[in-house]
Protein backbone atom coordinates (compact mmCIF):
# COMPACT_ATOMS: atom_id res chain seq x y z
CA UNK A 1 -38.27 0.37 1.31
CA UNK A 2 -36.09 -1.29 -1.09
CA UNK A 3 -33.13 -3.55 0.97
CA UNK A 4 -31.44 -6.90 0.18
CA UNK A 5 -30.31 -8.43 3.25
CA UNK A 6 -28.86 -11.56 4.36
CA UNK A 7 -31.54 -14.77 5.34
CA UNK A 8 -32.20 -13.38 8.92
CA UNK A 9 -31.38 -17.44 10.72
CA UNK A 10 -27.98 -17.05 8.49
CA UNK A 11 -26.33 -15.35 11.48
CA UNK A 12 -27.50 -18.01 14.06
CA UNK A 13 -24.50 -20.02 12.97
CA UNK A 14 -22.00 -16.96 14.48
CA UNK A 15 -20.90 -16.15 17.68
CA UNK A 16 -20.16 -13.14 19.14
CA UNK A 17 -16.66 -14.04 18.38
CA UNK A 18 -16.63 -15.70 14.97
CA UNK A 19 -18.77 -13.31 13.60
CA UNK A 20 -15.51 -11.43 13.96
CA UNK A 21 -13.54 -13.97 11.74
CA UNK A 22 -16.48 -14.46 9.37
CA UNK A 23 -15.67 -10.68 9.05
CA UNK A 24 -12.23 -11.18 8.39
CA UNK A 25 -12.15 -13.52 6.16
CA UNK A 26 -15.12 -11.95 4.26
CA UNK A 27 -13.05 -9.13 3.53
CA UNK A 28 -10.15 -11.25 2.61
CA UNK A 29 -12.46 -12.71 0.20
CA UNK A 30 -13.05 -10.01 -1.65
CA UNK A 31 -16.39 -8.22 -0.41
CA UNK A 32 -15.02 -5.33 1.48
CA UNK A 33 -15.47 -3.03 -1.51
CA UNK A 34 -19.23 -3.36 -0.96
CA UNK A 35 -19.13 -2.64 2.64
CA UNK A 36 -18.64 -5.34 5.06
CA UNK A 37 -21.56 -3.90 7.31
CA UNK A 38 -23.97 -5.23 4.88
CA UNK A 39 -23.61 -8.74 6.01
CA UNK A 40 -24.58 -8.03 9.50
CA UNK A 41 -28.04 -6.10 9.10
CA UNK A 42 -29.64 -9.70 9.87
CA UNK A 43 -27.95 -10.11 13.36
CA UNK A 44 -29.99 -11.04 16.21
CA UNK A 45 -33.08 -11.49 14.13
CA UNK A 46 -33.35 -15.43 16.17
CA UNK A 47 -34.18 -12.92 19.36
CA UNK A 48 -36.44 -10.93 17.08
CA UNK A 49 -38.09 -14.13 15.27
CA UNK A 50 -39.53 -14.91 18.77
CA UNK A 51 -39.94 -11.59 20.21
CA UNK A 52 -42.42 -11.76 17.13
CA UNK A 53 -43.94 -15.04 18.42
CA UNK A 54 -44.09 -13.73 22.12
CA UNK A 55 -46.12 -10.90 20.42
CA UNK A 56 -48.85 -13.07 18.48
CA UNK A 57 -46.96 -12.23 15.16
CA UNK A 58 -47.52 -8.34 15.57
CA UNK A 59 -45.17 -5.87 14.18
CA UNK A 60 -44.01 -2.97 16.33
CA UNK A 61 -45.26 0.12 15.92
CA UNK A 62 -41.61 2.13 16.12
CA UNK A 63 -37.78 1.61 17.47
CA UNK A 64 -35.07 3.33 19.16
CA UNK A 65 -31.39 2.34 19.79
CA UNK A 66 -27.79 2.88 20.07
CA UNK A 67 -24.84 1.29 18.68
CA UNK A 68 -20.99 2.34 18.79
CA UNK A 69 -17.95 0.62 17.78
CA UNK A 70 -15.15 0.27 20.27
CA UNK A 71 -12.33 -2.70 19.05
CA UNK A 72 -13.81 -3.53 15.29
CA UNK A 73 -12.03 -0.09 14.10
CA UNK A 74 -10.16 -2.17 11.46
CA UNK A 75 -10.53 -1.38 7.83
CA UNK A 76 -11.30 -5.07 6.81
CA UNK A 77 -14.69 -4.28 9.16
CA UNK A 78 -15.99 -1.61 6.94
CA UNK A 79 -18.23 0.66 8.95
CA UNK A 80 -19.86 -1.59 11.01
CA UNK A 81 -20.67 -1.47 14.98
CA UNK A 82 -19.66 -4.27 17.22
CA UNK A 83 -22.28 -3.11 19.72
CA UNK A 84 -26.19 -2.23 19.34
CA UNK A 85 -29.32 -2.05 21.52
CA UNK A 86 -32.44 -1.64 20.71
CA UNK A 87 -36.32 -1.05 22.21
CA UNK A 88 -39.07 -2.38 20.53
CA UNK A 89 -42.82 -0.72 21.08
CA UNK A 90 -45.60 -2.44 20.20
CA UNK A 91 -49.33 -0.56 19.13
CA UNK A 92 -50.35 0.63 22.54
CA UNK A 93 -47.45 0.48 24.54
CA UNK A 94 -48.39 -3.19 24.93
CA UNK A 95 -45.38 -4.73 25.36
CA UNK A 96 -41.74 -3.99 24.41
CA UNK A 97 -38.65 -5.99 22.90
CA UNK A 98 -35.31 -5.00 24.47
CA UNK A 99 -32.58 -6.26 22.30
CA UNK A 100 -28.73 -6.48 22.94
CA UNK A 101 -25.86 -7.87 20.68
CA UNK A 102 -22.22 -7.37 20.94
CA UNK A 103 -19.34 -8.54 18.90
CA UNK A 104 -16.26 -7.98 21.26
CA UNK A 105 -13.89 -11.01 21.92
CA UNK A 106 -12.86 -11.45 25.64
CA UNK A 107 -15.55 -10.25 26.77
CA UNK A 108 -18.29 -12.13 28.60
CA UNK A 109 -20.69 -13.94 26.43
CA UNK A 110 -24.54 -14.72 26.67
CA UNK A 111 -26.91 -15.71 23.94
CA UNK A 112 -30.57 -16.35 25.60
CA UNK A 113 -33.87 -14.83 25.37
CA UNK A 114 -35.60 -14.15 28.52
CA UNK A 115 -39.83 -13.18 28.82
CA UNK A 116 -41.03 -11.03 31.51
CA UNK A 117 -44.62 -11.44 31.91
CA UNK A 118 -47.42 -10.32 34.59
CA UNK A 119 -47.29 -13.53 36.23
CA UNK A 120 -44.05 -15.43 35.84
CA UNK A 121 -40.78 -14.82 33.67
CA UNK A 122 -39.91 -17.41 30.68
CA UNK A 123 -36.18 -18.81 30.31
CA UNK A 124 -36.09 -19.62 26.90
CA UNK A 125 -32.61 -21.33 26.74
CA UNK A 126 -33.31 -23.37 29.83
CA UNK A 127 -36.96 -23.78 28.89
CA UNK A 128 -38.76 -22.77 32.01
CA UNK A 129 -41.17 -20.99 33.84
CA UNK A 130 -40.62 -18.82 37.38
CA UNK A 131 -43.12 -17.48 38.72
CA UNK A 132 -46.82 -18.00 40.35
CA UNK A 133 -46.73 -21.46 38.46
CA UNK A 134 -43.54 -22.68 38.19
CA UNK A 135 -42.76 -25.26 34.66
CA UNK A 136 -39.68 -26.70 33.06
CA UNK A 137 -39.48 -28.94 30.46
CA UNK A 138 -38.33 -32.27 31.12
CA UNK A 139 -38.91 -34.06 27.98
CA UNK A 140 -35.90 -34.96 25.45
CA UNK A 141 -33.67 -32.59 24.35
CA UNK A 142 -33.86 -31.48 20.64
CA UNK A 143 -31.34 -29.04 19.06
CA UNK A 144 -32.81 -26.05 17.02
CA UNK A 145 -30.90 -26.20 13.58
CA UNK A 146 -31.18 -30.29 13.57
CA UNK A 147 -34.99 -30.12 14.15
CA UNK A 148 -35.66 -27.44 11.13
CA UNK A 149 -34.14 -30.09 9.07
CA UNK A 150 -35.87 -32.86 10.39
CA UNK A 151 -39.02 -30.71 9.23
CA UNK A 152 -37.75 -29.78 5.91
CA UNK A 153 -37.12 -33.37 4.78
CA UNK A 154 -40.10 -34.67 6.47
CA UNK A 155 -42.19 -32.05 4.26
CA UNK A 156 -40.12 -32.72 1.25
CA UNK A 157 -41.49 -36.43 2.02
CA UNK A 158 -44.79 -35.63 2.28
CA UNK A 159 -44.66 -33.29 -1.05
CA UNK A 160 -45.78 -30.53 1.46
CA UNK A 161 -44.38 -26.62 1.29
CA UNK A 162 -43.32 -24.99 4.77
CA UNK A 163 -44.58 -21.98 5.38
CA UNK A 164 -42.04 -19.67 7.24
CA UNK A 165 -42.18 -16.63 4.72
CA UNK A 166 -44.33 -14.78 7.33
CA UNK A 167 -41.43 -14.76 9.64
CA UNK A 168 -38.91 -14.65 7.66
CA UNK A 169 -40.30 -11.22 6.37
CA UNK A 170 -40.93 -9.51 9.28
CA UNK A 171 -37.89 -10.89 11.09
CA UNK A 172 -35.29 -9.49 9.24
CA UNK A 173 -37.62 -6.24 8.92
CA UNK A 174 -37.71 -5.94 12.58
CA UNK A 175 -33.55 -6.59 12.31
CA UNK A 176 -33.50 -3.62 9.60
CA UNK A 177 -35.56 -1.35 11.89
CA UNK A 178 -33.34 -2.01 14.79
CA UNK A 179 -30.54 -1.35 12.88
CA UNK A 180 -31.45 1.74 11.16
CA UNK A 181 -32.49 3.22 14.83
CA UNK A 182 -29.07 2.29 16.15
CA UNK A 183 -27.09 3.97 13.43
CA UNK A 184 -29.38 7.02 13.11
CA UNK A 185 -29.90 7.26 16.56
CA UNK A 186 -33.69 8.11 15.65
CA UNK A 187 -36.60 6.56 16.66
CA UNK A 188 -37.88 4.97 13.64
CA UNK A 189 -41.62 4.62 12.85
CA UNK A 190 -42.56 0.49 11.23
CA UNK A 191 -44.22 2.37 8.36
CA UNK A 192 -41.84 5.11 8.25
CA UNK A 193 -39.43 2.76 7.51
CA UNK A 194 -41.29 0.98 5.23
CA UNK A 195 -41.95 4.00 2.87
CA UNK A 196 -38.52 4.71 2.67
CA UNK A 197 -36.61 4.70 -0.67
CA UNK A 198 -33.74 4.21 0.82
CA UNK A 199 -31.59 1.49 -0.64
CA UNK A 200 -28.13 -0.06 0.44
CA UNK A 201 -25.82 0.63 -2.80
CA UNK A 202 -25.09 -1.04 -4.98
CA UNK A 203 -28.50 -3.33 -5.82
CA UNK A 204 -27.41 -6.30 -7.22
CA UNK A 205 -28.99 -5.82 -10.38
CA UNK A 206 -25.59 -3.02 -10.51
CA UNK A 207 -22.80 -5.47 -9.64
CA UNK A 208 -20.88 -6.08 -12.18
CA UNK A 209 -17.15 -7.92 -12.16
CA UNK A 210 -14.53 -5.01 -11.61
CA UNK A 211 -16.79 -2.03 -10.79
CA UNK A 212 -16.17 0.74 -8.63
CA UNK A 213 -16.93 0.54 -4.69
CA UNK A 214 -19.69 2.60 -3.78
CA UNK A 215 -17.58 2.91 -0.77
CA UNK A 216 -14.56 4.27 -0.45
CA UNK A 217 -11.63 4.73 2.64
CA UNK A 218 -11.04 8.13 3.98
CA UNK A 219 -7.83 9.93 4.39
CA UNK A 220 -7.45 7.58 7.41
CA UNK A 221 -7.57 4.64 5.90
CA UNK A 222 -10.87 3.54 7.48
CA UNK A 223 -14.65 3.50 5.96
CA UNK A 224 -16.84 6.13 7.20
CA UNK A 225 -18.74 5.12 10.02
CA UNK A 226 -22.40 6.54 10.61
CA UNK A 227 -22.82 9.23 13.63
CA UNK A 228 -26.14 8.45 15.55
CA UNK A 229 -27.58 11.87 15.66
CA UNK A 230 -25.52 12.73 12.26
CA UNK A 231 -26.11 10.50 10.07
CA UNK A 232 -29.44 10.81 8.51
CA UNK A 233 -30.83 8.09 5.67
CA UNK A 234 -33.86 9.73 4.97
């Protein structure tokens, strides 16, 4: 499958809200020719990067979702959803990744990643353990985003390389597949996927100052937006 997406941590930095504005003002900016849904393939890959963890670094095997747009209907959004889901299954149905994401302002927010296990459930956010042995952290707090740059600059000191490529890979891959199941309403097989020649149009070996959109508004006004059950990418 041949796809150019965003870094998958890029869309840590956004809310549910701002993502909204980053949107906005994307489109102001000049991109909305090349479909403003692009930029948001990546989103909630941070949930997926440790789903992948939680998993010992295994892919899924397949994915199914739904998505919908219900207050993003403006033509500066393109033909992107403001809501997806998505279910995760892993070889041998032995474990699963639900995964939520909206982008509606005034609406309640939550951005957390909770475990179920056999013994105990994992609060990720609040860094604890409930269950037949109860945990919490107690030791100082560190914030994500400053301690991947204390670790960049204390490799760059050392002369040493860090080695995230493995996640970043399948990460956004798993983001992709999620995606791709929401809009299609299919369930999407890992390898399926991966054998697809599918690609997002235009590559950016194609853009070129002043060309045509690949993408165009319909009598309405508004981009197309995919049909789960209609729309078919392969």
């Amino acid at each position: 499958m041949y796809c150019r997406f965003p870094h998958p941590l890029l869309t840590l930095y956004f809310s549910m809200s701002t993502r909204r504005e980053f949107l906005r003002a994307a489109t102001v900016g000049g991109v909305a020719g090349l479909s403003v849904a692009r930029s948001a393939h990546a989103q909630g890959s941070g949930t997926i990067k440790i789903g992948l963890i939680g998993s010992g670094g295994r892919t899924p095997e397949r994915a199914f979702g739904l998505g919908g747009r219900s207050s993003m209907t403006d033509r500066e959004f393109g033909d992107v959803f403001d809501h997806h889901g998505a279910i995760f299954h892993y070889p041998n149905d032995a474990c699963r990744l639900f995964a939520f994401c909206r982008t509606t302002t005034g609406c309640y927010n939550s951005y957390d990643d909770i475990i179920f296990g056999s013994k105990g459930t994992a609060y990720w956010n609040e860094s604890k353990i409930v269950g037949e042995t109860n945990w919490k952290y107690e030791g100082p707090k560190a914030g994500g985003h400053a301690e991947e740059q204390v670790a960049l600059f204390n490799a760059i000191r050392k002369g040493e390389r860090l080695h995230s490529d493995d996640y970043v890979v399948k990460s956004t891959t798993m983001a992709v597949l999620g995606q791709v199941a929401a809009y299609t309403g299919k369930m999407i097989g890992w390898q399926e996927m991966l054998d697809s020649q599918f690609v997002f149009k235009p590559v950016p070996e194609e853009c070129v100052a002043g060309m045509a959109s690949p993408v165009v508004p319909g009598p309405n006004g508004n981009y197309p937006v995919p049909i789960p059950g209609q729309h078919a990418w392969w």
